[in-house]
PDB file of N, CA and C in Angstrom:
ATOM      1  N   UNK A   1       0.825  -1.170   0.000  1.00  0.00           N
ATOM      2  CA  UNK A   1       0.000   0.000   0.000  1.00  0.00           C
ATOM      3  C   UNK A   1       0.881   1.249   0.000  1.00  0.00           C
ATOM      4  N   UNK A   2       0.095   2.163  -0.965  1.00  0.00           N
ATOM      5  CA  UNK A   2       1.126   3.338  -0.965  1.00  0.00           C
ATOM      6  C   UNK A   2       0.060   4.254  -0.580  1.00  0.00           C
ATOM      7  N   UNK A   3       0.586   5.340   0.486  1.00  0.00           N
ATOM      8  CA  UNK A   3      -0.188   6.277   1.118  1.00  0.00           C
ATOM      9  C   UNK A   3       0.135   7.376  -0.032  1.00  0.00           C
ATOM     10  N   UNK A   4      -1.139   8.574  -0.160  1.00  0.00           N
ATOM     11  CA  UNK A   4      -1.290   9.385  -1.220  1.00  0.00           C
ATOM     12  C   UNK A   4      -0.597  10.740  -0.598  1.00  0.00           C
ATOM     13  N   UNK A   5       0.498  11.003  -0.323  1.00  0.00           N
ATOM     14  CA  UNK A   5       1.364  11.896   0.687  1.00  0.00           C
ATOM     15  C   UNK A   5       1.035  13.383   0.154  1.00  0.00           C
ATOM     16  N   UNK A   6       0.683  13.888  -0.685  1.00  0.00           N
ATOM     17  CA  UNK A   6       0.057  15.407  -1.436  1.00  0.00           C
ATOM     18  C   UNK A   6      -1.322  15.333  -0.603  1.00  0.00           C
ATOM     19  N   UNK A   7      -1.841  14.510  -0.308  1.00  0.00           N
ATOM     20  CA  UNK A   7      -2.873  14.692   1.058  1.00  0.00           C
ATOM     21  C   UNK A   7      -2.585  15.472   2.160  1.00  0.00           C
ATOM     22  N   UNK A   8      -1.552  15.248   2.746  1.00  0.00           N
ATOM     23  CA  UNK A   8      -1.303  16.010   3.977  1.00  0.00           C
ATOM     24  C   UNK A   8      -1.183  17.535   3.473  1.00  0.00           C
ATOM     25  N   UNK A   9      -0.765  18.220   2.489  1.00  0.00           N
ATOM     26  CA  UNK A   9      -0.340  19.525   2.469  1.00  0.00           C
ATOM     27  C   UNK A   9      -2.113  20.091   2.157  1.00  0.00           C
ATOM     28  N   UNK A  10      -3.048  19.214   1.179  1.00  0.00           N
ATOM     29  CA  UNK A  10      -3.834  19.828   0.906  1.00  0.00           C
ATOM     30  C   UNK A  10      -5.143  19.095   2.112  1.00  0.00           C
ATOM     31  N   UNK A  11      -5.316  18.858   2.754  1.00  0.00           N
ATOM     32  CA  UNK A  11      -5.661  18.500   3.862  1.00  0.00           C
ATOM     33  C   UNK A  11      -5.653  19.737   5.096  1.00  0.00           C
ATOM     34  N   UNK A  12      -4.329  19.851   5.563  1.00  0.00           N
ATOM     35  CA  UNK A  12      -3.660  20.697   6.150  1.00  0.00           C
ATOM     36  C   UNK A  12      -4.735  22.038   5.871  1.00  0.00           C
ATOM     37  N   UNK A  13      -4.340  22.515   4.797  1.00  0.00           N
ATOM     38  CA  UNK A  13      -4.649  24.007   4.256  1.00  0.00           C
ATOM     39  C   UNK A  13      -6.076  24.032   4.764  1.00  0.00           C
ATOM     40  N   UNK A  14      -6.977  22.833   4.001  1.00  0.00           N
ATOM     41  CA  UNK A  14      -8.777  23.028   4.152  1.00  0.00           C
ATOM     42  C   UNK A  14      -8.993  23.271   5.347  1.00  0.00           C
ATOM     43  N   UNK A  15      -8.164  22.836   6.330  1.00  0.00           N
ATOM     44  CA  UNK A  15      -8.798  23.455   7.746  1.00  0.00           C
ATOM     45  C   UNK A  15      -8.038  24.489   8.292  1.00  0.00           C
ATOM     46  N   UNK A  16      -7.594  25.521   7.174  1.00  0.00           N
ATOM     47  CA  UNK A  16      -6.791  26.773   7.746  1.00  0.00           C
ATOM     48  C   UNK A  16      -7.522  27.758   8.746  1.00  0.00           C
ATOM     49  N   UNK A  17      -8.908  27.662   8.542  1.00  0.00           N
ATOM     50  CA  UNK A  17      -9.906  27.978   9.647  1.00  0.00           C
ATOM     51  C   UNK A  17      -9.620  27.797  11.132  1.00  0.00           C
ATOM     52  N   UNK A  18      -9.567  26.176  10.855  1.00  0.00           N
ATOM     53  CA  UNK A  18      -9.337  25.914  12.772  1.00  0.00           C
ATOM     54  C   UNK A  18      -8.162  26.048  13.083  1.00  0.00           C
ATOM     55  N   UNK A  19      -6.936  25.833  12.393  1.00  0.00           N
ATOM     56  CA  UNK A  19      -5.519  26.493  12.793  1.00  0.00           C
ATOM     57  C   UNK A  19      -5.684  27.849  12.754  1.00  0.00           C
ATOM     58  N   UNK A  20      -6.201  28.475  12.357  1.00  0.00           N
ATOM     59  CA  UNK A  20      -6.280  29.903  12.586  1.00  0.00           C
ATOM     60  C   UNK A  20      -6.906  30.226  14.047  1.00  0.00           C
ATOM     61  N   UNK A  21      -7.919  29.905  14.202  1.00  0.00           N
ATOM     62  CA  UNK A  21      -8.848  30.086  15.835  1.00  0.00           C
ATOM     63  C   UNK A  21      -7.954  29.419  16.778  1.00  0.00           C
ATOM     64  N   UNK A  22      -7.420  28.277  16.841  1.00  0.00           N
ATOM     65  CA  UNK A  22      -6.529  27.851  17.788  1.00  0.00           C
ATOM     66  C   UNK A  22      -4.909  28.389  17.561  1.00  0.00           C
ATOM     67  N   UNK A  23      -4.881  29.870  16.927  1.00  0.00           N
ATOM     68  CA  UNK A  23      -3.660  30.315  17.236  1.00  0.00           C
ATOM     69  C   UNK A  23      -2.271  29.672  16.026  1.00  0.00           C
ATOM     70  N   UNK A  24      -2.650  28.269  15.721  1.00  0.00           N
ATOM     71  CA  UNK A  24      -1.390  28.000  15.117  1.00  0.00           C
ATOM     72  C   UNK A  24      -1.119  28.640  13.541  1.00  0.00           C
ATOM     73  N   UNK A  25      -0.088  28.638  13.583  1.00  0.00           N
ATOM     74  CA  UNK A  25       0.772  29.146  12.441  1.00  0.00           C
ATOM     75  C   UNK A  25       1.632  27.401  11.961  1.00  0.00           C
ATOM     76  N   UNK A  26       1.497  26.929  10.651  1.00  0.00           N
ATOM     77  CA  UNK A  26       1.539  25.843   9.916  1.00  0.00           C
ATOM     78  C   UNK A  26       1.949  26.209   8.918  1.00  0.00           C
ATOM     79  N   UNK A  27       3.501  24.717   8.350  1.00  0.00           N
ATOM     80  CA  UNK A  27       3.752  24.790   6.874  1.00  0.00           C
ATOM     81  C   UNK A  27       4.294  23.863   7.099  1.00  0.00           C
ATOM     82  N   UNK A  28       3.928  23.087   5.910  1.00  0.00           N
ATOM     83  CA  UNK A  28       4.181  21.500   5.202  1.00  0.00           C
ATOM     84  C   UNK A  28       5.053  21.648   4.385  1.00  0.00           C
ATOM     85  N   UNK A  29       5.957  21.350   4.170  1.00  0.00           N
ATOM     86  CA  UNK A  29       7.582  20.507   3.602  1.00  0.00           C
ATOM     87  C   UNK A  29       7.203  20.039   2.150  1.00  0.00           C
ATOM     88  N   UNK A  30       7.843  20.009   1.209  1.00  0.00           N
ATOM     89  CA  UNK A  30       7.820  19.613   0.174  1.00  0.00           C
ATOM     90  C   UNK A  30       7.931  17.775   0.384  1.00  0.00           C
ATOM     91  N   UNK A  31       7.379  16.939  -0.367  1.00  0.00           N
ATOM     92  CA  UNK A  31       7.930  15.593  -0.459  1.00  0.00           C
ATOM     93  C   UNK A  31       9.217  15.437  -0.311  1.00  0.00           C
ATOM     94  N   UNK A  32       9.610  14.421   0.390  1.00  0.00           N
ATOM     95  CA  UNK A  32      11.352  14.007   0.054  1.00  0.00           C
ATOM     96  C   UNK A  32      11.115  12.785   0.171  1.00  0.00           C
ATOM     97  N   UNK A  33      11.938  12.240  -0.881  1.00  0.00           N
ATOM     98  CA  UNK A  33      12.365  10.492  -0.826  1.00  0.00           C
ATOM     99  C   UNK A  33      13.136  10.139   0.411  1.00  0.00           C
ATOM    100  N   UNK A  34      13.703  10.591   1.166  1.00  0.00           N
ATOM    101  CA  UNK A  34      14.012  10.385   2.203  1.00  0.00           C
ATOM    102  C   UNK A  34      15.042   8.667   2.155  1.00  0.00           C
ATOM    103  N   UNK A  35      15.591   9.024   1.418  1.00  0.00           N
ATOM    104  CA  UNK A  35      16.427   7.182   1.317  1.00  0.00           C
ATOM    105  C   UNK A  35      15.568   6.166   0.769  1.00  0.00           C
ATOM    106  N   UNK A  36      14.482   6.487  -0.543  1.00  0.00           N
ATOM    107  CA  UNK A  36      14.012   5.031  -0.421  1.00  0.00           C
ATOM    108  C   UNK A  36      12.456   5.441  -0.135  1.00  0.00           C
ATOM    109  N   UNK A  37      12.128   5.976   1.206  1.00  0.00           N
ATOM    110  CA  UNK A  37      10.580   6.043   1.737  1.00  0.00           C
ATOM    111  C   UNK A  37      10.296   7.034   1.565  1.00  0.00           C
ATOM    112  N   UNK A  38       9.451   7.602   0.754  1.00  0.00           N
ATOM    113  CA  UNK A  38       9.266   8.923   0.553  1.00  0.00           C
ATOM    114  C   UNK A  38       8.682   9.215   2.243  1.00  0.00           C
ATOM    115  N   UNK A  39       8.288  10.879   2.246  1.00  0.00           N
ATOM    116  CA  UNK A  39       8.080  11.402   3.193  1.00  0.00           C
ATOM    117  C   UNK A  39       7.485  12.349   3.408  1.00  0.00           C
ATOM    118  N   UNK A  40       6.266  13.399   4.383  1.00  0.00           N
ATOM    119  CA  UNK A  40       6.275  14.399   3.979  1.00  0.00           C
ATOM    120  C   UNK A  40       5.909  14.999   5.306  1.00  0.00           C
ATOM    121  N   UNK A  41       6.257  16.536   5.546  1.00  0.00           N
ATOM    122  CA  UNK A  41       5.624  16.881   7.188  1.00  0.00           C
ATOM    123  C   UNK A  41       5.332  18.360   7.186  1.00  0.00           C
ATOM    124  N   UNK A  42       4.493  18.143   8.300  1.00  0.00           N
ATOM    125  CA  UNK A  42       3.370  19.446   8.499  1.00  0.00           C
ATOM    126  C   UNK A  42       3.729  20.053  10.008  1.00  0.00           C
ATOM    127  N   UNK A  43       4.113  21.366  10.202  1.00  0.00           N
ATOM    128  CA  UNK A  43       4.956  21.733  11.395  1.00  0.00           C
ATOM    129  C   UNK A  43       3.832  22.600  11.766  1.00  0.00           C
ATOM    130  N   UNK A  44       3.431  22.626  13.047  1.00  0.00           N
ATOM    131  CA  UNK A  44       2.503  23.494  13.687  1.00  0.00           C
ATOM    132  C   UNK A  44       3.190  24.029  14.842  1.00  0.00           C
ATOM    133  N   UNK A  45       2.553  25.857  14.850  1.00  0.00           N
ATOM    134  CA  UNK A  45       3.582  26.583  15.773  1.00  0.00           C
ATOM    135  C   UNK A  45       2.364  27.395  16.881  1.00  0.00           C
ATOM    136  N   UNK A  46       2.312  27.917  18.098  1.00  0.00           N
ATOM    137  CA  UNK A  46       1.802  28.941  18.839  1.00  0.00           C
ATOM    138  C   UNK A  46       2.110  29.315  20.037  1.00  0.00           C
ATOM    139  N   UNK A  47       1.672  30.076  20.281  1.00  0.00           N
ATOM    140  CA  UNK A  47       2.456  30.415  21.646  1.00  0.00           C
ATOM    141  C   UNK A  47       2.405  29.207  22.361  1.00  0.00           C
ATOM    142  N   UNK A  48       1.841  28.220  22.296  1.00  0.00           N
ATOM    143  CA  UNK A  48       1.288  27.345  23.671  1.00  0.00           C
ATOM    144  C   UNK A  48       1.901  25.912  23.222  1.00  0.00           C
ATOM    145  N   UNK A  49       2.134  25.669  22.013  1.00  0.00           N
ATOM    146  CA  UNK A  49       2.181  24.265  21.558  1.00  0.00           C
ATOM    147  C   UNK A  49       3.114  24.402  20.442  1.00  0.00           C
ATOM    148  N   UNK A  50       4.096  23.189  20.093  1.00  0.00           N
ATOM    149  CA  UNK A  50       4.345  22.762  19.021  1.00  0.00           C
ATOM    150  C   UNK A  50       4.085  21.136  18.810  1.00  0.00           C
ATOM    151  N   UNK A  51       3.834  21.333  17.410  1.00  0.00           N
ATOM    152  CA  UNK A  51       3.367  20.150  16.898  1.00  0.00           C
ATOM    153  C   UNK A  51       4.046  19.507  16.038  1.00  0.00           C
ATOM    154  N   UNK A  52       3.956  18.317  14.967  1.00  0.00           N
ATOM    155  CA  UNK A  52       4.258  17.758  13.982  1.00  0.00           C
ATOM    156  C   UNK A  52       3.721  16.375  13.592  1.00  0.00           C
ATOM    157  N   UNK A  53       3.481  16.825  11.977  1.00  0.00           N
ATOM    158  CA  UNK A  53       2.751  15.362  11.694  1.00  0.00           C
ATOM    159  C   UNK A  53       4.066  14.582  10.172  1.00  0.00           C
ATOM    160  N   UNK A  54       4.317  13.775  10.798  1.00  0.00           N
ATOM    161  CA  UNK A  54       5.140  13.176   9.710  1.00  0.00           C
ATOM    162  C   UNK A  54       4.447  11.792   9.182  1.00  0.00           C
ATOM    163  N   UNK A  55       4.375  12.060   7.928  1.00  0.00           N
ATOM    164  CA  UNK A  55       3.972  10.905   7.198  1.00  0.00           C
ATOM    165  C   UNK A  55       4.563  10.085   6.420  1.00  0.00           C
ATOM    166  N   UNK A  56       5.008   8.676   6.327  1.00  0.00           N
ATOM    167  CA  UNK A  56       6.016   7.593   5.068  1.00  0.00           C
ATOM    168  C   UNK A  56       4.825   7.524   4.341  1.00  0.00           C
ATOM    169  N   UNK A  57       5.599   7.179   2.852  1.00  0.00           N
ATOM    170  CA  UNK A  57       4.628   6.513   1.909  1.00  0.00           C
ATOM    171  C   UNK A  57       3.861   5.195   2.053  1.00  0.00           C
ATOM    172  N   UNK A  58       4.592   4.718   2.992  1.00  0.00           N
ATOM    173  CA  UNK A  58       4.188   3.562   3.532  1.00  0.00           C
ATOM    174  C   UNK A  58       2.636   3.235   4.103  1.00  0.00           C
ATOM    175  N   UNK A  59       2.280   4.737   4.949  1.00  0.00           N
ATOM    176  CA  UNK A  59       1.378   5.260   5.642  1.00  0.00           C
ATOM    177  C   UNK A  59       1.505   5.285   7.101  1.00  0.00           C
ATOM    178  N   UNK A  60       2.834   4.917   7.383  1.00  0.00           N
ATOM    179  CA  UNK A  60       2.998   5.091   8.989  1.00  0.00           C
ATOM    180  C   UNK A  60       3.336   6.660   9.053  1.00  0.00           C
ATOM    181  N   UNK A  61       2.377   6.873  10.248  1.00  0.00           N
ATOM    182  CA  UNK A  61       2.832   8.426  10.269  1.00  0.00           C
ATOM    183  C   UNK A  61       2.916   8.542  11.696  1.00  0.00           C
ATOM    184  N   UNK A  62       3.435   9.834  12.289  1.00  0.00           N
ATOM    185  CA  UNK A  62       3.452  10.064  13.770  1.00  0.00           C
ATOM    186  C   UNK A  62       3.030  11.460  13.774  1.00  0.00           C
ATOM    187  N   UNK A  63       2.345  11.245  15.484  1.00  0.00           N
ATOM    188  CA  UNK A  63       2.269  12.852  15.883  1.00  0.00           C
ATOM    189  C   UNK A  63       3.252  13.017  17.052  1.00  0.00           C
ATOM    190  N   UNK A  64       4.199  14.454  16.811  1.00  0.00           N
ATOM    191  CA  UNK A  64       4.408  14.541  18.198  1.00  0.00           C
ATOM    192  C   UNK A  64       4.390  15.820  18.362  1.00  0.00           C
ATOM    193  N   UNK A  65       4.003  16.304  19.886  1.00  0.00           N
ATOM    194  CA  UNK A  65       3.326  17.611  20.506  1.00  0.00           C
ATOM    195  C   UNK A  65       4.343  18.059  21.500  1.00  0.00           C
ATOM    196  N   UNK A  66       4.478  19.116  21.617  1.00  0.00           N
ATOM    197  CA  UNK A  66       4.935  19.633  22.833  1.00  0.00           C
ATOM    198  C   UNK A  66       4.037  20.502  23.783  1.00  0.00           C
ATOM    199  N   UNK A  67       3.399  20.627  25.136  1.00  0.00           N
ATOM    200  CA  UNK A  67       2.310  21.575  25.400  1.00  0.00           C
ATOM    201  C   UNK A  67       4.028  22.399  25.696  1.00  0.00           C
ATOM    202  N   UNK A  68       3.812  23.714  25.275  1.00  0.00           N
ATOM    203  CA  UNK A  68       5.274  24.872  25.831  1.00  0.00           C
ATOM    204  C   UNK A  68       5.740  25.100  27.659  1.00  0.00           C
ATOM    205  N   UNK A  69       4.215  25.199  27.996  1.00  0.00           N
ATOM    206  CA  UNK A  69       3.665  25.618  29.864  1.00  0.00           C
ATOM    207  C   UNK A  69       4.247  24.860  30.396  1.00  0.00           C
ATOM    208  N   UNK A  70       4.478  23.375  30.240  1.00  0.00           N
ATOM    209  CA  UNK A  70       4.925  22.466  31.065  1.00  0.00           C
ATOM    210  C   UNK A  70       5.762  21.206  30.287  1.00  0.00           C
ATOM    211  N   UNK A  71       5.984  21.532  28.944  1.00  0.00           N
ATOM    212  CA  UNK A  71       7.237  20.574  28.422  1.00  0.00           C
ATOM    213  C   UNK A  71       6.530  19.314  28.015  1.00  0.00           C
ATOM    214  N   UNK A  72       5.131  18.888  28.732  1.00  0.00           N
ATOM    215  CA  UNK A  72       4.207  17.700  28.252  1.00  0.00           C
ATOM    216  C   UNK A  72       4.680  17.285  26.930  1.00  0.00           C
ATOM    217  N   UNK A  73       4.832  16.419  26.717  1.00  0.00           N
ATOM    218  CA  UNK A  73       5.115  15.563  24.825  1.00  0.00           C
ATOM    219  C   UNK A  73       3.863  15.012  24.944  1.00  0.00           C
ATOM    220  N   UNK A  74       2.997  14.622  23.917  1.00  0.00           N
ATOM    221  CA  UNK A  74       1.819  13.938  23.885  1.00  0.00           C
ATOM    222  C   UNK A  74       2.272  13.604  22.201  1.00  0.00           C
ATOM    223  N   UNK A  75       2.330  12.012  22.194  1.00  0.00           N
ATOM    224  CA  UNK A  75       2.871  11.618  20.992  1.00  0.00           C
ATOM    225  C   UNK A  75       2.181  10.426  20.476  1.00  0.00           C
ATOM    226  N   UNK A  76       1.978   9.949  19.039  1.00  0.00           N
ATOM    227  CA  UNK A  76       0.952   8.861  19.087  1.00  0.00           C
ATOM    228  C   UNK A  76       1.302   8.787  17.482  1.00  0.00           C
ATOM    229  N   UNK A  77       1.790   7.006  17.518  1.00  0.00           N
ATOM    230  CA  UNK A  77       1.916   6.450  15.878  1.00  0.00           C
ATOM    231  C   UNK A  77       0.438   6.234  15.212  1.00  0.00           C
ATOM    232  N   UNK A  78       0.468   6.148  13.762  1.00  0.00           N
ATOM    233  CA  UNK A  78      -0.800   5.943  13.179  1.00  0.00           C
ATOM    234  C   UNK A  78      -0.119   5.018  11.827  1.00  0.00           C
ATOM    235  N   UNK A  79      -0.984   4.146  11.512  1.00  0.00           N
ATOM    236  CA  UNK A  79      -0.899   3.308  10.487  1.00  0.00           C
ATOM    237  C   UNK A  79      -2.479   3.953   9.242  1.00  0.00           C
ATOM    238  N   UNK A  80      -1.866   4.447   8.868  1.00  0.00           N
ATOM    239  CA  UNK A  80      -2.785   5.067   8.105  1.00  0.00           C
ATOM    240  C   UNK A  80      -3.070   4.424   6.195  1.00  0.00           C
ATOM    241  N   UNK A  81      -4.617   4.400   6.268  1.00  0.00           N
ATOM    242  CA  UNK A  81      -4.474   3.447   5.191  1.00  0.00           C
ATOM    243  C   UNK A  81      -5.498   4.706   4.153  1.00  0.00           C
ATOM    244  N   UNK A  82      -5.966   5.798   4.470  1.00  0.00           N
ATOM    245  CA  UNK A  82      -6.734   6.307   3.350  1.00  0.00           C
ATOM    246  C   UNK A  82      -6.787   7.703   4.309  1.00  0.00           C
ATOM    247  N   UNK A  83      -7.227   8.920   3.332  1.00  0.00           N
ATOM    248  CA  UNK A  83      -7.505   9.698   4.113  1.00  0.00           C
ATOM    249  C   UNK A  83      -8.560  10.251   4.919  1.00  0.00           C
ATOM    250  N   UNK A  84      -9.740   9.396   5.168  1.00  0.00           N
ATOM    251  CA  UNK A  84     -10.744   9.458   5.910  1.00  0.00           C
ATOM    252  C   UNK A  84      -9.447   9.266   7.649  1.00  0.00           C
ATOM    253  N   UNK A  85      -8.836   8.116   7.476  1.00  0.00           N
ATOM    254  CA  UNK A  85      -7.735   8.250   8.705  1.00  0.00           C
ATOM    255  C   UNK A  85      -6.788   8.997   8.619  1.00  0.00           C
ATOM    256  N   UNK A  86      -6.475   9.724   7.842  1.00  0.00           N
ATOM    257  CA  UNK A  86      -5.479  11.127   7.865  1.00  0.00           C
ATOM    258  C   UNK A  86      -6.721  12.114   8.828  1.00  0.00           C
ATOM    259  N   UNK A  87      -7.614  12.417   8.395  1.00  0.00           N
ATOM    260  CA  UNK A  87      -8.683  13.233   8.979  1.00  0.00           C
ATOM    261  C   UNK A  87      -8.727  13.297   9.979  1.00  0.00           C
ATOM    262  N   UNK A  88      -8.818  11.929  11.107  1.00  0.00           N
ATOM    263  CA  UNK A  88      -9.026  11.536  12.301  1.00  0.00           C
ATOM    264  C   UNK A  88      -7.585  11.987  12.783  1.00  0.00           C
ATOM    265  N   UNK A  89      -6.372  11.655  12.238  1.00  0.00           N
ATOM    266  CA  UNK A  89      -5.609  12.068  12.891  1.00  0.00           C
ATOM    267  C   UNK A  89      -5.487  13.786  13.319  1.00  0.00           C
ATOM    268  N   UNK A  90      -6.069  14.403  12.221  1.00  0.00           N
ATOM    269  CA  UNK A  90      -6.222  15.918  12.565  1.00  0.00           C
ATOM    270  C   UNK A  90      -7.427  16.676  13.025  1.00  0.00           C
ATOM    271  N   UNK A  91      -8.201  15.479  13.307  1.00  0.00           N
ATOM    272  CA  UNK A  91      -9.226  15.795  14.768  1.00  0.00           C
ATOM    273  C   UNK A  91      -8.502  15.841  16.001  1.00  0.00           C
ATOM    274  N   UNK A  92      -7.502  14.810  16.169  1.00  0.00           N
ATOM    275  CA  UNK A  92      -6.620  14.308  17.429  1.00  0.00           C
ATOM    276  C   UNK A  92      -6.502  15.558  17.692  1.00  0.00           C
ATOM    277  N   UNK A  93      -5.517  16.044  16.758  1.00  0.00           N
ATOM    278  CA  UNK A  93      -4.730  17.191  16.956  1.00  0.00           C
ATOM    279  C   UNK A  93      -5.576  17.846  17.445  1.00  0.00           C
ATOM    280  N   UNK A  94      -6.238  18.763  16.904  1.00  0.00           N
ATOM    281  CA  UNK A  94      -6.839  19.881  17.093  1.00  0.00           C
ATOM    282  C   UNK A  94      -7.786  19.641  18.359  1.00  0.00           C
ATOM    283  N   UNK A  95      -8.504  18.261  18.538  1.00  0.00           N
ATOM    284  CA  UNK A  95      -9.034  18.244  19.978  1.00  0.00           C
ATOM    285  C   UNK A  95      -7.777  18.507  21.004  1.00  0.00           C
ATOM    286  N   UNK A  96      -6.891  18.052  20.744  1.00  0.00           N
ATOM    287  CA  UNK A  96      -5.449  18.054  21.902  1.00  0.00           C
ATOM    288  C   UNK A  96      -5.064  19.463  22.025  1.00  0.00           C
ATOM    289  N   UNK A  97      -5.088  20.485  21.336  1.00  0.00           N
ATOM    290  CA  UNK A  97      -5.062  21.816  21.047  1.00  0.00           C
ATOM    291  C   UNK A  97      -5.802  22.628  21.653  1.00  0.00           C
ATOM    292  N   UNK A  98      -7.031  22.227  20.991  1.00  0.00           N
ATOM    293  CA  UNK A  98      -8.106  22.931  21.687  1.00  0.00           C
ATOM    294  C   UNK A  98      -8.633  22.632  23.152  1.00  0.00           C
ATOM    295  N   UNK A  99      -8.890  21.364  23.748  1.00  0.00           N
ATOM    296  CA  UNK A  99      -9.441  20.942  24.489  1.00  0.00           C
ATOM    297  C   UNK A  99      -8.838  20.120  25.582  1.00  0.00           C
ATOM    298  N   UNK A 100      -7.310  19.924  25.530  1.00  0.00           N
ATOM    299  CA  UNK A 100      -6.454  19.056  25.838  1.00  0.00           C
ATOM    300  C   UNK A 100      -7.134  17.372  25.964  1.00  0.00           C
ATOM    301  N   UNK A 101      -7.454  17.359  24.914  1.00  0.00           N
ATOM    302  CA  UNK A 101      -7.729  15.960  24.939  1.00  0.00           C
ATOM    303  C   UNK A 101      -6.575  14.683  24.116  1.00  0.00           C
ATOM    304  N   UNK A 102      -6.199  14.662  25.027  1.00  0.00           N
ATOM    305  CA  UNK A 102      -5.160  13.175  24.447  1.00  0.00           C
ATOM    306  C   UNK A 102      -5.884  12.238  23.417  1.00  0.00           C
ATOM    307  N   UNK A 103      -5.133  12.219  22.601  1.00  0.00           N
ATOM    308  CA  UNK A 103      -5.848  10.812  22.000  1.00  0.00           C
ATOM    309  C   UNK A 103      -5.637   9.274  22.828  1.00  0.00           C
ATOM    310  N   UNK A 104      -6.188   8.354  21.849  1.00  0.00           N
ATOM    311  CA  UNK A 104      -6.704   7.098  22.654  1.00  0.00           C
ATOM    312  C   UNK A 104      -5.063   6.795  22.298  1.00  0.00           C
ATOM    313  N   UNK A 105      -4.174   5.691  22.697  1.00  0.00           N
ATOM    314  CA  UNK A 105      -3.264   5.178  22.360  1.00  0.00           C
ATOM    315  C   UNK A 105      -1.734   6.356  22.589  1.00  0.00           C
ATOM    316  N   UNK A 106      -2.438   7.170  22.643  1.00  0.00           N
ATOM    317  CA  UNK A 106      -1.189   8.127  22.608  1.00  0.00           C
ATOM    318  C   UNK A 106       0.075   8.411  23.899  1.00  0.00           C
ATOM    319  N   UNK A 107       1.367   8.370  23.353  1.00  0.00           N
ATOM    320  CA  UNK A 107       2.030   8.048  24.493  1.00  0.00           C
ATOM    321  C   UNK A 107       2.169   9.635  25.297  1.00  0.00           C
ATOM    322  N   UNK A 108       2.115   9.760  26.514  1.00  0.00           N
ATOM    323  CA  UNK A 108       2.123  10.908  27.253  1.00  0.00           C
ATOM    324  C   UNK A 108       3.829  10.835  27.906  1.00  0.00           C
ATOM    325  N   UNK A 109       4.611  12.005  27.802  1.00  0.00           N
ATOM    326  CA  UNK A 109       5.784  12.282  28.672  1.00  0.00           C
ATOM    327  C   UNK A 109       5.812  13.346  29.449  1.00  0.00           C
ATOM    328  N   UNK A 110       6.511  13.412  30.451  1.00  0.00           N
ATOM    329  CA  UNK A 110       6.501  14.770  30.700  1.00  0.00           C
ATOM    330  C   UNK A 110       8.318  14.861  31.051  1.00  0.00           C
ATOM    331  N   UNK A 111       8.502  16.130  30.404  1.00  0.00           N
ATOM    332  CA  UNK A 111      10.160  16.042  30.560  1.00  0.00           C
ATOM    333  C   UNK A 111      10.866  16.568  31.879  1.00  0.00           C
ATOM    334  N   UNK A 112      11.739  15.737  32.032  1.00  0.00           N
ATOM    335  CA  UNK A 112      12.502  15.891  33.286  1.00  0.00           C
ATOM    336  C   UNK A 112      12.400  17.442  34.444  1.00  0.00           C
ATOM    337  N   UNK A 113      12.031  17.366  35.289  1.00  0.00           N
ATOM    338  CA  UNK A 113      12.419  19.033  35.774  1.00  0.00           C
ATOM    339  C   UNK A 113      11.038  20.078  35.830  1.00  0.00           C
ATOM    340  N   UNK A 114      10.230  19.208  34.907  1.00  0.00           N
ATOM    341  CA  UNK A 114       9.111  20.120  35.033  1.00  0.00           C
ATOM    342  C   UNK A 114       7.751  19.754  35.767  1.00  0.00           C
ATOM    343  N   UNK A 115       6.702  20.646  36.085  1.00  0.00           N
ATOM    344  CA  UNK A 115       5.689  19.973  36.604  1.00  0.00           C
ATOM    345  C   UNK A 115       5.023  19.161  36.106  1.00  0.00           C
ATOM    346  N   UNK A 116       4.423  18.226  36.607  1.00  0.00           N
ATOM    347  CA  UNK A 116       3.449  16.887  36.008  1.00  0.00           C
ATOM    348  C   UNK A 116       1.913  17.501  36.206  1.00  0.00           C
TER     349      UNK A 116
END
């Protein structure tokens, strides 16, 4: 299976709406073959959070978050087979953004030194 990776950039954009209301500032990377697996990623910025969604052609993709306030990582793999599940992954997000809602499966850290 080959994931359709020009999804994520135009994906991304259609909900420039809700990255806009939740503050972030976003830009997606050109494709790179990356050795072999192609690749492609979407960087989200705001005062409060950084984000990133990296996707293989493969369709394994990851999220990983930083909340800024307290260093929190909130991170979570996806095996993604179409983009109805690209979608869901950028509900995650944006519920985690907006609402601090973790996704299901998602690994939580909190980095050394800071409050829990």
């Amino acid at each position: 299976m080959t994931f359709p990776l020009e999804a994520l950039p135009v994906t991304v954009k259609a909900r420039a709406e809700t990255w806009a209301r939740l503050g972030m500032r976003w830009h997606t990377h050109p494709i790179q073959p990356n050795h072999g697996k192609a690749v492609v990623v979407s960087e989200f910025e705001s005062t409060t959070w950084l984000a990133a969604i990296i996707i293989w052609a493969t369709g394994e993709a990851e999220l990983t978050t930083v909340r800024l306030a307290d260093d929190r990582m909130v991170n979570k793999h996806y095996d993604l087979e179409n983009r109805d599940d690209l979608e869901r992954l950028l509900d995650e997000l944006s519920a985690l953004i907006a609402d601090d809602r973790v996704p299901e499966a998602a690994v939580i850290v909190q980095a050394p030194g800071t409050p829990a």
